[in-house]
N, C-alpha and C. Protein backbone atom coordinates (compact mmCIF):
# COMPACT_ATOMS: atom_id res chain seq x y z
N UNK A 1 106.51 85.90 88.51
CA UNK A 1 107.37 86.81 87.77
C UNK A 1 107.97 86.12 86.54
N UNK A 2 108.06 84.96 86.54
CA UNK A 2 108.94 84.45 85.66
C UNK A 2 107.86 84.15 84.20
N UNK A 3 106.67 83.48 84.95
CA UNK A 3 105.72 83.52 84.27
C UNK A 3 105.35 84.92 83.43
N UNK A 4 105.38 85.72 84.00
CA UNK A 4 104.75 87.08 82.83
C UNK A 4 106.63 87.28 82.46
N UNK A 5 107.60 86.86 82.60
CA UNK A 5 108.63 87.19 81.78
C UNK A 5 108.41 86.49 80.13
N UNK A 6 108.11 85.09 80.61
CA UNK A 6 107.93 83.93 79.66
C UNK A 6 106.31 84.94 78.88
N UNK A 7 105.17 85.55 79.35
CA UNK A 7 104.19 85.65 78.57
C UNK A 7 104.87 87.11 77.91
N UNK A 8 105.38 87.46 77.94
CA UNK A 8 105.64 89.12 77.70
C UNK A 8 106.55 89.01 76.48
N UNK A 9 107.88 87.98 76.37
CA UNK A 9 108.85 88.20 75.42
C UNK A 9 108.55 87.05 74.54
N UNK A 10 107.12 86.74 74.81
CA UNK A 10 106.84 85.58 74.11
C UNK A 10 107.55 83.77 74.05
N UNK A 11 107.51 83.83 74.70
CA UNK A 11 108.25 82.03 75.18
C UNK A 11 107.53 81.08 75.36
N UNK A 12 107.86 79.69 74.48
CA UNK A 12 107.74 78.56 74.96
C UNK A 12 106.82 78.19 75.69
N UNK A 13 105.92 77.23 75.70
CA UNK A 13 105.80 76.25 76.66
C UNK A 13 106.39 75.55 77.18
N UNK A 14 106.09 75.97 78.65
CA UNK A 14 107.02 75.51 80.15
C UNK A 14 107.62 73.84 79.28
N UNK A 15 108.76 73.47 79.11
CA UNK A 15 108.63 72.07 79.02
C UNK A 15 109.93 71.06 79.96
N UNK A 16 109.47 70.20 80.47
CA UNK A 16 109.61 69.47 81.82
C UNK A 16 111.31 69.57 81.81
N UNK A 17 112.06 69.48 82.69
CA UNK A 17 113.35 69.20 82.71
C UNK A 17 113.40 68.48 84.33
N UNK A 18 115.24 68.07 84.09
CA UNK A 18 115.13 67.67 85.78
C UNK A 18 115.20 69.35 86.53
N UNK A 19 113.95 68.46 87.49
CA UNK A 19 113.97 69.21 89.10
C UNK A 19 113.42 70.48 88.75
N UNK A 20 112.65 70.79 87.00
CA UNK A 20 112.07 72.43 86.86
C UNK A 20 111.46 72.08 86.17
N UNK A 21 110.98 73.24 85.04
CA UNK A 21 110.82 73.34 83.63
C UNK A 21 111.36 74.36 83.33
N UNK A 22 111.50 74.41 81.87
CA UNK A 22 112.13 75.33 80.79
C UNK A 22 111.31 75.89 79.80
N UNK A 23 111.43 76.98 79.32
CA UNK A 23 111.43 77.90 78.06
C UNK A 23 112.02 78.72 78.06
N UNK A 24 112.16 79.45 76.49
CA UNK A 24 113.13 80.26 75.91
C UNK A 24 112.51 81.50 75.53
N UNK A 25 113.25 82.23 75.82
CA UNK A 25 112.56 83.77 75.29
C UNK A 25 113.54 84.31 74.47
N UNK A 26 113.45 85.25 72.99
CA UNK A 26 114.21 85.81 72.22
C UNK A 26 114.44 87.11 72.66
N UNK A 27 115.63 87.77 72.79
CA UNK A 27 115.81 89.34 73.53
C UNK A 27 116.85 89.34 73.08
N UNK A 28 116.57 90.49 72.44
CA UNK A 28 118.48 91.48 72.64
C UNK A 28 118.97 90.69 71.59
N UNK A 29 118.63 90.03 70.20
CA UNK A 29 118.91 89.23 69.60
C UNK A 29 119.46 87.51 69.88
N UNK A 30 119.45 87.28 71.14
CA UNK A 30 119.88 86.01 71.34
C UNK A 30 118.94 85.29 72.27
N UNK A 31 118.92 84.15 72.43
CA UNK A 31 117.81 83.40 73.26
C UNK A 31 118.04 83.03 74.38
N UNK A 32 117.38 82.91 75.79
CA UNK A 32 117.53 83.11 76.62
C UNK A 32 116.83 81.87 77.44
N UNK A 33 117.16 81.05 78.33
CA UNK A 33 116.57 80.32 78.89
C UNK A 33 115.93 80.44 80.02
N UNK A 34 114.68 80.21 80.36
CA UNK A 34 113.90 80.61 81.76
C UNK A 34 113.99 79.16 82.17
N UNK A 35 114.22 79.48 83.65
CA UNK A 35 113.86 77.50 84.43
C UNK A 35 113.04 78.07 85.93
N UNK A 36 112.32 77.75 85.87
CA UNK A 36 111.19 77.65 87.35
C UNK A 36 111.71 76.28 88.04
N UNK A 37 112.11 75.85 89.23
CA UNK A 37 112.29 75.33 89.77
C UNK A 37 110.61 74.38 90.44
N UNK A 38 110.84 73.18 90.22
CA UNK A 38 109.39 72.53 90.63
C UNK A 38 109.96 71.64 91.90
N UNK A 39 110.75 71.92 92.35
CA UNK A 39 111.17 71.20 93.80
C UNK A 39 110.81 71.98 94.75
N UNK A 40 110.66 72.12 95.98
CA UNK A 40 110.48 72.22 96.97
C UNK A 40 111.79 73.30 96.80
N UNK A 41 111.43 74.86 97.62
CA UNK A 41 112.29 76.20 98.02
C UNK A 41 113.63 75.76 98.52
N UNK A 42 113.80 74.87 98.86
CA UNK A 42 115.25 75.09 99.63
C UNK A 42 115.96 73.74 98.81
N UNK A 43 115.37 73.50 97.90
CA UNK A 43 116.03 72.82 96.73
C UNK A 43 116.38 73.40 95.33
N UNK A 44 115.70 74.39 95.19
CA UNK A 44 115.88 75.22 93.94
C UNK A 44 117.66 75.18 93.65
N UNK A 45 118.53 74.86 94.37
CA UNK A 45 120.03 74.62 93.22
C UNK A 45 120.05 73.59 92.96
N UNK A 46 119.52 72.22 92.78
CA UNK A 46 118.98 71.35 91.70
C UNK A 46 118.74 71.84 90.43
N UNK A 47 117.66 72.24 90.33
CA UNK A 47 117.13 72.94 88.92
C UNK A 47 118.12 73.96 88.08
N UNK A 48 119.09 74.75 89.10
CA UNK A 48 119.96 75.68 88.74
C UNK A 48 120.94 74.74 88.10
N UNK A 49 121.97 74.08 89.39
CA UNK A 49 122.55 73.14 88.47
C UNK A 49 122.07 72.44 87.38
N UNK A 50 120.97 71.68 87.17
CA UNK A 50 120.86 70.87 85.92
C UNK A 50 120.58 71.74 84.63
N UNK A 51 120.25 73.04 84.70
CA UNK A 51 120.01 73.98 83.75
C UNK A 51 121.47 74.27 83.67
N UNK A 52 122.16 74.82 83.88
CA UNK A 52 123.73 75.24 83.85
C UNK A 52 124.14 73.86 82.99
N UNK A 53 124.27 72.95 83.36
CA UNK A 53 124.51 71.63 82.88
C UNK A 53 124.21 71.36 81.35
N UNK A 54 122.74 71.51 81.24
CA UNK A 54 122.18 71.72 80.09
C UNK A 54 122.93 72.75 79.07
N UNK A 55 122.77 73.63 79.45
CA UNK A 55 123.23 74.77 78.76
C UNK A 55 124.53 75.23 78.97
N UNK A 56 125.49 74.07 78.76
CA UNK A 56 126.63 74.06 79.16
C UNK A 56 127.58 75.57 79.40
N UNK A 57 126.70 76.34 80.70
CA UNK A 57 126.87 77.80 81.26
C UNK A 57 127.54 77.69 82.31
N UNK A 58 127.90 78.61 82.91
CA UNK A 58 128.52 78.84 84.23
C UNK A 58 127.78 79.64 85.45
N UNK A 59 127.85 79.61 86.70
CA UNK A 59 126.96 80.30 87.45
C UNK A 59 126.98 81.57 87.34
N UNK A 60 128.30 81.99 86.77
CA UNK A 60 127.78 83.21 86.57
C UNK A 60 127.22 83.67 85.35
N UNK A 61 126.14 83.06 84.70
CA UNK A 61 125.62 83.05 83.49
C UNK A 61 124.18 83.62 84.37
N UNK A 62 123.89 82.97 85.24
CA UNK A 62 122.67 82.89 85.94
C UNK A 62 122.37 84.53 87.01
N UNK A 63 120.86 84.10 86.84
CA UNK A 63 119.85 85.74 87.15
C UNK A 63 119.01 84.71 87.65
N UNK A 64 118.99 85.03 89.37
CA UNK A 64 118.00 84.45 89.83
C UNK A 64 117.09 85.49 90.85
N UNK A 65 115.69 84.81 90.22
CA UNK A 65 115.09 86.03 91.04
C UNK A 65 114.26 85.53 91.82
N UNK A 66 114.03 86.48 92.86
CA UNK A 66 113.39 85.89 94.29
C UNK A 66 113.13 86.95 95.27
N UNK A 67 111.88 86.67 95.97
CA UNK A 67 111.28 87.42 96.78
C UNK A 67 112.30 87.62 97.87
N UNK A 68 112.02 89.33 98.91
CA UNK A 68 112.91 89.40 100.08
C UNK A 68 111.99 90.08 100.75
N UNK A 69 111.92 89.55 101.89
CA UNK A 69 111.38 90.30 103.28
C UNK A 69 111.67 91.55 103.81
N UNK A 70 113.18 91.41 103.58
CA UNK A 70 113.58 92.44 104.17
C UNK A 70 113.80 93.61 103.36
N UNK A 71 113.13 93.69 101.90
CA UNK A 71 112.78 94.47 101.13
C UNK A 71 111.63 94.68 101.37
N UNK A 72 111.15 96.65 101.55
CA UNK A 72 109.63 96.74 101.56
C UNK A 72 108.53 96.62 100.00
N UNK A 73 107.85 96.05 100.64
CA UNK A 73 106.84 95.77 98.90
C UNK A 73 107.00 96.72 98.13
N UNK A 74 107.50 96.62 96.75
CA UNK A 74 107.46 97.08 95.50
C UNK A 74 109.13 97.76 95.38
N UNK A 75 110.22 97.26 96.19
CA UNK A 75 111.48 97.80 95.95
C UNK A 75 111.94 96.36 95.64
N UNK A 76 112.80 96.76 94.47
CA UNK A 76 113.86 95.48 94.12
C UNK A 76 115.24 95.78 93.92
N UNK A 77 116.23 95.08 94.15
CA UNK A 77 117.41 95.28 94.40
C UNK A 77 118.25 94.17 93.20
N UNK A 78 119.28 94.56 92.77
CA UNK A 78 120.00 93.71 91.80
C UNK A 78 121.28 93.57 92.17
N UNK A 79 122.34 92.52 92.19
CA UNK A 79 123.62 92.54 92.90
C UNK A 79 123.96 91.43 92.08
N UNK A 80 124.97 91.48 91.66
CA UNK A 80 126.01 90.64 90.78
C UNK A 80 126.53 89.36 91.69
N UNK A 81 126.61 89.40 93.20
CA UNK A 81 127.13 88.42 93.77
C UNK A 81 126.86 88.38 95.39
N UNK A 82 126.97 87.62 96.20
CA UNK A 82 126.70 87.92 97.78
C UNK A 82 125.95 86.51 98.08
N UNK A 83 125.63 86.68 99.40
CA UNK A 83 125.51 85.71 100.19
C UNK A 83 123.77 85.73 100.42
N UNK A 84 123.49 84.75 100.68
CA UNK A 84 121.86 84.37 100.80
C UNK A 84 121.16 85.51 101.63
N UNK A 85 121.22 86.08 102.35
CA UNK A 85 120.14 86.72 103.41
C UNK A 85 119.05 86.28 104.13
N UNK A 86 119.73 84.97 103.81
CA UNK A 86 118.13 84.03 104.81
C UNK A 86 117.42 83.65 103.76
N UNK A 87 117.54 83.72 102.58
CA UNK A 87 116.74 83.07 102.06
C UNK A 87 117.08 81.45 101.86
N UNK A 88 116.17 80.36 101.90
CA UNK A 88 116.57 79.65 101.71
C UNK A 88 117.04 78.78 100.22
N UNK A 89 116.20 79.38 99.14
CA UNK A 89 116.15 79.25 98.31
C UNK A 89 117.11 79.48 97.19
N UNK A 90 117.83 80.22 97.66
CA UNK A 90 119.45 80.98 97.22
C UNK A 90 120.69 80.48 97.69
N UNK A 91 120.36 80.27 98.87
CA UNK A 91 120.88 79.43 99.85
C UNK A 91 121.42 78.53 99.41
N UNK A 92 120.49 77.48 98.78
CA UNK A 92 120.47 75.97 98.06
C UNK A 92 121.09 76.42 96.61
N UNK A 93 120.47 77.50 95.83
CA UNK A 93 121.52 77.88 94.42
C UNK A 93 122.95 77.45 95.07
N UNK A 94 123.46 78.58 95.70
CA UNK A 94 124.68 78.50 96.30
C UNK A 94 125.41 78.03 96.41
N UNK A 95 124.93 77.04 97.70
CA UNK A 95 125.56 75.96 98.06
C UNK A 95 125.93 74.69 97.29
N UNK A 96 125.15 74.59 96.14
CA UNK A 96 125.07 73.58 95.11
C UNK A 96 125.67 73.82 94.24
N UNK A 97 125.83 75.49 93.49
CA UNK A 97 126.65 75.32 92.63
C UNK A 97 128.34 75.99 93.46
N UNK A 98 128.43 75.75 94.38
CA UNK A 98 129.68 76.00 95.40
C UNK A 98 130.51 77.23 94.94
N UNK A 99 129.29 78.64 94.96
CA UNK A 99 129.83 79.72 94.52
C UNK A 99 129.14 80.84 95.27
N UNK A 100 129.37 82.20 95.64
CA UNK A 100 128.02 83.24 95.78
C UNK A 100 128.54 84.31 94.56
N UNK A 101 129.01 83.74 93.63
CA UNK A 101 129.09 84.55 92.21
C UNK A 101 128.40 84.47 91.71
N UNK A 102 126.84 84.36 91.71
CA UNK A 102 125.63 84.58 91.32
C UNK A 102 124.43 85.54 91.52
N UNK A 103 124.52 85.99 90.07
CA UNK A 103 123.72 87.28 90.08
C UNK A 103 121.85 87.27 90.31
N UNK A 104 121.82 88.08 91.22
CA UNK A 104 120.18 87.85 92.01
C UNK A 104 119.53 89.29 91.54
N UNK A 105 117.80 89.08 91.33
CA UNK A 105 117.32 90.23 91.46
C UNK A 105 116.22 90.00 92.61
N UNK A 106 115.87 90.68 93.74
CA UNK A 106 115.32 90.76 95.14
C UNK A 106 114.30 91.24 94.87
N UNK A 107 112.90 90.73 94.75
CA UNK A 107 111.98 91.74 94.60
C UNK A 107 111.16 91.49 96.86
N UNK A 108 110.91 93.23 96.48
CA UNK A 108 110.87 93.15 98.80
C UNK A 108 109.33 92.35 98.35
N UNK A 109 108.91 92.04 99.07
CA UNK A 109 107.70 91.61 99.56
C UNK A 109 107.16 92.33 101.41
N UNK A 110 108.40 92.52 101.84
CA UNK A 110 107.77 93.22 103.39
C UNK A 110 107.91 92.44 104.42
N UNK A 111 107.97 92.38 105.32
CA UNK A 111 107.79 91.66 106.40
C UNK A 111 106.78 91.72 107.15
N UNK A 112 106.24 90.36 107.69
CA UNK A 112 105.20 90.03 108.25
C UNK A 112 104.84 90.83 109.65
N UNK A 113 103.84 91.76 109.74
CA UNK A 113 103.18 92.41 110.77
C UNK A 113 103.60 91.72 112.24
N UNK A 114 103.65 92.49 113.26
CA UNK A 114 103.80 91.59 114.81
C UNK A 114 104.46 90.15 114.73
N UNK A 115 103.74 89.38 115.31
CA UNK A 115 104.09 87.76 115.30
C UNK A 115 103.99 86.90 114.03
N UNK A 116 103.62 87.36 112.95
CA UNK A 116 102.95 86.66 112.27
C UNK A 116 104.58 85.54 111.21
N UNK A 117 103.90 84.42 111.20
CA UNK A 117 104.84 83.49 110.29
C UNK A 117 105.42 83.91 109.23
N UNK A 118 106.49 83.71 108.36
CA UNK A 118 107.22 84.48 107.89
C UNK A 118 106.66 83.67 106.33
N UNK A 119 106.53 82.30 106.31
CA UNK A 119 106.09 81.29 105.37
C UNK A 119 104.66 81.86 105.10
N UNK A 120 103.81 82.09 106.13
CA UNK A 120 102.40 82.27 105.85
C UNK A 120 102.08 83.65 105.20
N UNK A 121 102.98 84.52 105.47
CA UNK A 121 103.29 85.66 104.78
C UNK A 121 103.20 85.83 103.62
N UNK A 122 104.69 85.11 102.88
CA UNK A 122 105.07 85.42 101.65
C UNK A 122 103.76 84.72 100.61
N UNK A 123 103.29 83.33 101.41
CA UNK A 123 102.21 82.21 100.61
C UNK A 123 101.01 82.82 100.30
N UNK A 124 100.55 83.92 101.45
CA UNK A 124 99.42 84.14 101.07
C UNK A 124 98.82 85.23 100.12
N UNK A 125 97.32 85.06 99.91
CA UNK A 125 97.09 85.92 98.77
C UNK A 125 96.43 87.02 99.17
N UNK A 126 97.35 88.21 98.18
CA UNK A 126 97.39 89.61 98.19
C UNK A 126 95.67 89.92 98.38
N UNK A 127 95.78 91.20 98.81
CA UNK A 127 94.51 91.43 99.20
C UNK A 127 94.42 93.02 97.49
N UNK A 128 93.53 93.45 97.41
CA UNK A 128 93.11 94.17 96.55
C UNK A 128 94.09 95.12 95.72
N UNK A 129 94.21 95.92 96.85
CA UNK A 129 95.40 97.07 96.94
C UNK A 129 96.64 96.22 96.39
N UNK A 130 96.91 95.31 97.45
CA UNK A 130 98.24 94.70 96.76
C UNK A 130 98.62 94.08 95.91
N UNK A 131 97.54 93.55 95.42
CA UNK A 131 97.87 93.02 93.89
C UNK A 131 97.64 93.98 92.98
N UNK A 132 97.04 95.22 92.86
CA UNK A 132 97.17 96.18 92.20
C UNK A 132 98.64 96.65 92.33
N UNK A 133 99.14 96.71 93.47
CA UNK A 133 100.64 97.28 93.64
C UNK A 133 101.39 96.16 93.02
N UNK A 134 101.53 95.55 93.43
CA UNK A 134 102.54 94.05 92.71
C UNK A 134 102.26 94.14 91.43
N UNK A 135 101.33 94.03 90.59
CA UNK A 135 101.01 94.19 89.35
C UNK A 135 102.70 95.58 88.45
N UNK A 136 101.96 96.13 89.35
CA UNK A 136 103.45 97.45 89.13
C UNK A 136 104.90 96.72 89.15
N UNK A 137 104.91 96.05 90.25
CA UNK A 137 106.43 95.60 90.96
C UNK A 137 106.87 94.56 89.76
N UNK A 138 106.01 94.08 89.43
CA UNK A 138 106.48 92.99 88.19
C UNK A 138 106.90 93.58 87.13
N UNK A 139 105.93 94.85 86.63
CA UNK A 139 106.29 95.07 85.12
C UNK A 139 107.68 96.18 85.98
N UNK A 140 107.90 96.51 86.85
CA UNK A 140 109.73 97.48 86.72
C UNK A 140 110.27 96.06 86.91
N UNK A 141 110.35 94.63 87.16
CA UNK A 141 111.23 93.69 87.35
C UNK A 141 111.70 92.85 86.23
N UNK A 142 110.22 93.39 85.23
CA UNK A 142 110.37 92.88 84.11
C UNK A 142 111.11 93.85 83.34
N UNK A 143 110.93 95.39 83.19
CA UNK A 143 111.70 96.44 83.36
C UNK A 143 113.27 96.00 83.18
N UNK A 144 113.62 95.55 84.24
CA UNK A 144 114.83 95.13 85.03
C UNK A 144 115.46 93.93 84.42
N UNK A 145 114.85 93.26 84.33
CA UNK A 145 115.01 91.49 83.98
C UNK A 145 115.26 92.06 82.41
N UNK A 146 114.80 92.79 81.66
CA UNK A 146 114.88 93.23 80.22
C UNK A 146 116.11 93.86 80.14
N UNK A 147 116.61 94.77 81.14
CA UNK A 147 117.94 95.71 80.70
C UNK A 147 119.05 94.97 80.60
N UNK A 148 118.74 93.84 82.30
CA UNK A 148 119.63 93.44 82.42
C UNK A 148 119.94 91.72 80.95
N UNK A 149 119.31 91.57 80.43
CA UNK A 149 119.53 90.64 78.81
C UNK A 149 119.81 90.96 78.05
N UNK A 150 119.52 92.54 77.99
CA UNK A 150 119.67 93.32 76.71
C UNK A 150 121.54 94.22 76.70
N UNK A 151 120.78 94.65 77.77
CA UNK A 151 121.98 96.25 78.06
C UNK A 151 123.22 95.61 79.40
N UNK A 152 122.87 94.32 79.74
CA UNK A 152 124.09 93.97 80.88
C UNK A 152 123.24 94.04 82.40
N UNK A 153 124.01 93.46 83.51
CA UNK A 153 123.63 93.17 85.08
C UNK A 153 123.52 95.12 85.42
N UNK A 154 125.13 95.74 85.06
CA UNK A 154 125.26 96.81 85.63
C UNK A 154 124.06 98.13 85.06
N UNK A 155 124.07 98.06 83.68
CA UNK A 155 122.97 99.00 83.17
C UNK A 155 121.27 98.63 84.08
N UNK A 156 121.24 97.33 84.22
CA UNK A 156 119.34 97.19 84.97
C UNK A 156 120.14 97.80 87.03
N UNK A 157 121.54 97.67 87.46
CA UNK A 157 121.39 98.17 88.37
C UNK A 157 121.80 99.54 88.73
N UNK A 158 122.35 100.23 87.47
CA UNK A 158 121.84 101.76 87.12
C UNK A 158 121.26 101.98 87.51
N UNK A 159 120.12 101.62 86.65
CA UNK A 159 118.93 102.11 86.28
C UNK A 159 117.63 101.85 87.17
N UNK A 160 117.46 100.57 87.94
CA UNK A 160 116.70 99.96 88.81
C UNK A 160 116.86 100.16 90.57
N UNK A 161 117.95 100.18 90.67
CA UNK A 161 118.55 100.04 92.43
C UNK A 161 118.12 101.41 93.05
N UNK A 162 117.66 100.96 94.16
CA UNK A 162 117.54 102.15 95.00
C UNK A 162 116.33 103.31 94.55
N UNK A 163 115.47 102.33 93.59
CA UNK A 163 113.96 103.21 92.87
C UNK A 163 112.89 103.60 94.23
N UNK A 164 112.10 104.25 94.65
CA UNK A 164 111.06 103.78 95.18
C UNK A 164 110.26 102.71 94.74
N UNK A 165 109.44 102.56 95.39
CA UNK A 165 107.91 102.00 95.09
C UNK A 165 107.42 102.77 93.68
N UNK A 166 106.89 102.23 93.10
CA UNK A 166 106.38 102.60 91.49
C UNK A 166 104.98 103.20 91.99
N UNK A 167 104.34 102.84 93.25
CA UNK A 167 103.06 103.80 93.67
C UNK A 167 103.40 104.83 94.25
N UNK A 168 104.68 104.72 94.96
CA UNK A 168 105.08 106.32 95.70
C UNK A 168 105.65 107.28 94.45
N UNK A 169 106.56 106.64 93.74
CA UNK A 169 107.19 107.51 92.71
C UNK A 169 106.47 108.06 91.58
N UNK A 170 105.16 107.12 91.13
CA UNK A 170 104.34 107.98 90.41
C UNK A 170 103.33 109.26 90.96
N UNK A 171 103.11 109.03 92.51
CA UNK A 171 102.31 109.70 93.10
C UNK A 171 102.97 110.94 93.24
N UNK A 172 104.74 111.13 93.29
CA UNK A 172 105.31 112.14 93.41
C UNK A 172 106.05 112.46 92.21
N UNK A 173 105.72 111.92 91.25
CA UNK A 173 106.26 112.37 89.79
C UNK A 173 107.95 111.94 89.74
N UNK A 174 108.29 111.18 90.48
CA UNK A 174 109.83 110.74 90.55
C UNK A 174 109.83 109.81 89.41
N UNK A 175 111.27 109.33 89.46
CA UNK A 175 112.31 108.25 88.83
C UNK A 175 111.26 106.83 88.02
N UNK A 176 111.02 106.34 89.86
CA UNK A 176 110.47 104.90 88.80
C UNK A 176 108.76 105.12 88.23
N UNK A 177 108.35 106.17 88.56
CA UNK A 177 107.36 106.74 87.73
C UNK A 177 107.46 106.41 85.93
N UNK A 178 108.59 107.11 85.76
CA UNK A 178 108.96 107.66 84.50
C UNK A 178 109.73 106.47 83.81
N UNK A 179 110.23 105.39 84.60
CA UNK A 179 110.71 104.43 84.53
C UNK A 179 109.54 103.37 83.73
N UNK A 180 107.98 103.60 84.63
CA UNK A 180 107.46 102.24 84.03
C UNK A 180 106.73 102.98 82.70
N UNK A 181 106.19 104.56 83.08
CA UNK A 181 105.70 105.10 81.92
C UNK A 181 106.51 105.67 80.57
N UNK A 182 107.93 105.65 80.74
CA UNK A 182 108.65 106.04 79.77
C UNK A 182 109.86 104.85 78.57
N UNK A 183 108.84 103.83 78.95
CA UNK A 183 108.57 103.27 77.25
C UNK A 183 110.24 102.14 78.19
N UNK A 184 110.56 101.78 79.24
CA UNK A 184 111.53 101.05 79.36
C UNK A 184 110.86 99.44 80.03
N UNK A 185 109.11 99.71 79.68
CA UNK A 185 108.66 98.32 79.62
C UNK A 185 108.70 97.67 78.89
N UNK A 186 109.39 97.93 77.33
CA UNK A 186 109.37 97.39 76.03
C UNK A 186 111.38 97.63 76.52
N UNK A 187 111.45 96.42 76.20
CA UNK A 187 113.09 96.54 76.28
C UNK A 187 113.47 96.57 75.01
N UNK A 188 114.99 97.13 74.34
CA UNK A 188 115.40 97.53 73.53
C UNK A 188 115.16 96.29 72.25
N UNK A 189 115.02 97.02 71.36
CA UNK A 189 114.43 95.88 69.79
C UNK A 189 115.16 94.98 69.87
N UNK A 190 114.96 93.66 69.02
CA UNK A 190 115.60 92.38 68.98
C UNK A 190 117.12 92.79 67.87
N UNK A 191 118.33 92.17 68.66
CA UNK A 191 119.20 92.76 67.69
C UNK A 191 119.78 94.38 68.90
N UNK A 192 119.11 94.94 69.76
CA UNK A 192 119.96 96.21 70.26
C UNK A 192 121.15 95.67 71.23
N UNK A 193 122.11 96.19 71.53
CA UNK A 193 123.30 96.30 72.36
C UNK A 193 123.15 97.18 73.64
């Protein structure tokens, strides 16, 4: 996700920092820093902190986004603040920068069928159908990830929270249908409010 954020608004090459890498994307007239975390999941508030650091920001400057289980595939959720949900990866934001005033966007991924591992789940690769569906789930997150740089946290959870699936809602002519086909995949010009 972060990757087609960085190919989409045009950014940078990834370049090394501690515990990630970095690039910048231009939106909404001001520039924006992306950091991918290259540590190990339940270290990712390393990378948070040393980016905050860098960019002498505050946690609540930060939009971190990350897969949820307990979201069904292709729903994403946006929340200004709260507590991990098991993830571990948020977890470690958290706890590191000694706050849960950090704003998350949840994209579901589903939970793993019967017995199946919860790790082997999220790791493995989509089968046909679902990467056709995910393909969707990215561009409303990117959708999302755009309002919320441009237009604020609360306008992308307007506008985003509580959507269907972008395959159910186009199939029934709903909301996030009209959402990915009605031009809010191009976020507002460089320079809008």
């Amino acid at each position: 996700l972060i990757e087609a954020a960085r190919r989409k608004w045009g950014g940078a090459s990834w370049k090394e920092q501690p515990n990630g890498q970095e690039s910048r994307i231009r939106l909404g007239g001001r520039l924006h820093p992306l950091v991918r975390p290259t540590t190990f999941m339940n270290r990712s508030g390393l990378a948070a902190e040393a980016a905050l650091r860098s960019e002498g920001a505050s946690p609540g400057d930060l939009l971190v986004l990350l897969d949820d289980i307990d979201l069904p595939l292709g729903k994403i959720r946006i929340r200004p603040e709260g507590g991990a949900g098991g993830h571990r990866g948020l977890q470690s934001v958290l706890e590191t920068l000694g706050t849960t005033g950090v704003a998350r966007l949840r994209v579901g991924v589903g939970r793993p069928e019967g017995a199946r591992d919860v790790s082997a789940h999220v790791l493995e690769v989509f089968d046909e159908q679902e990467r056709e569906r995910f393909a969707q789930v990215v561009q409303l997150c990117l959708n999302a990830l755009g309002l919320a740089l441009t237009r604020g946290l609360a306008a992308a959870m307007n506008r985003c929270n509580g959507l269907p699936p972008p395959w159910e809602a186009a199939a029934a002519g709903r909301r996030a249908g009209r959402v990915l086909a009605g031009g809010l995949d191009k976020p507002p010009a460089d320079g809008a409010k």
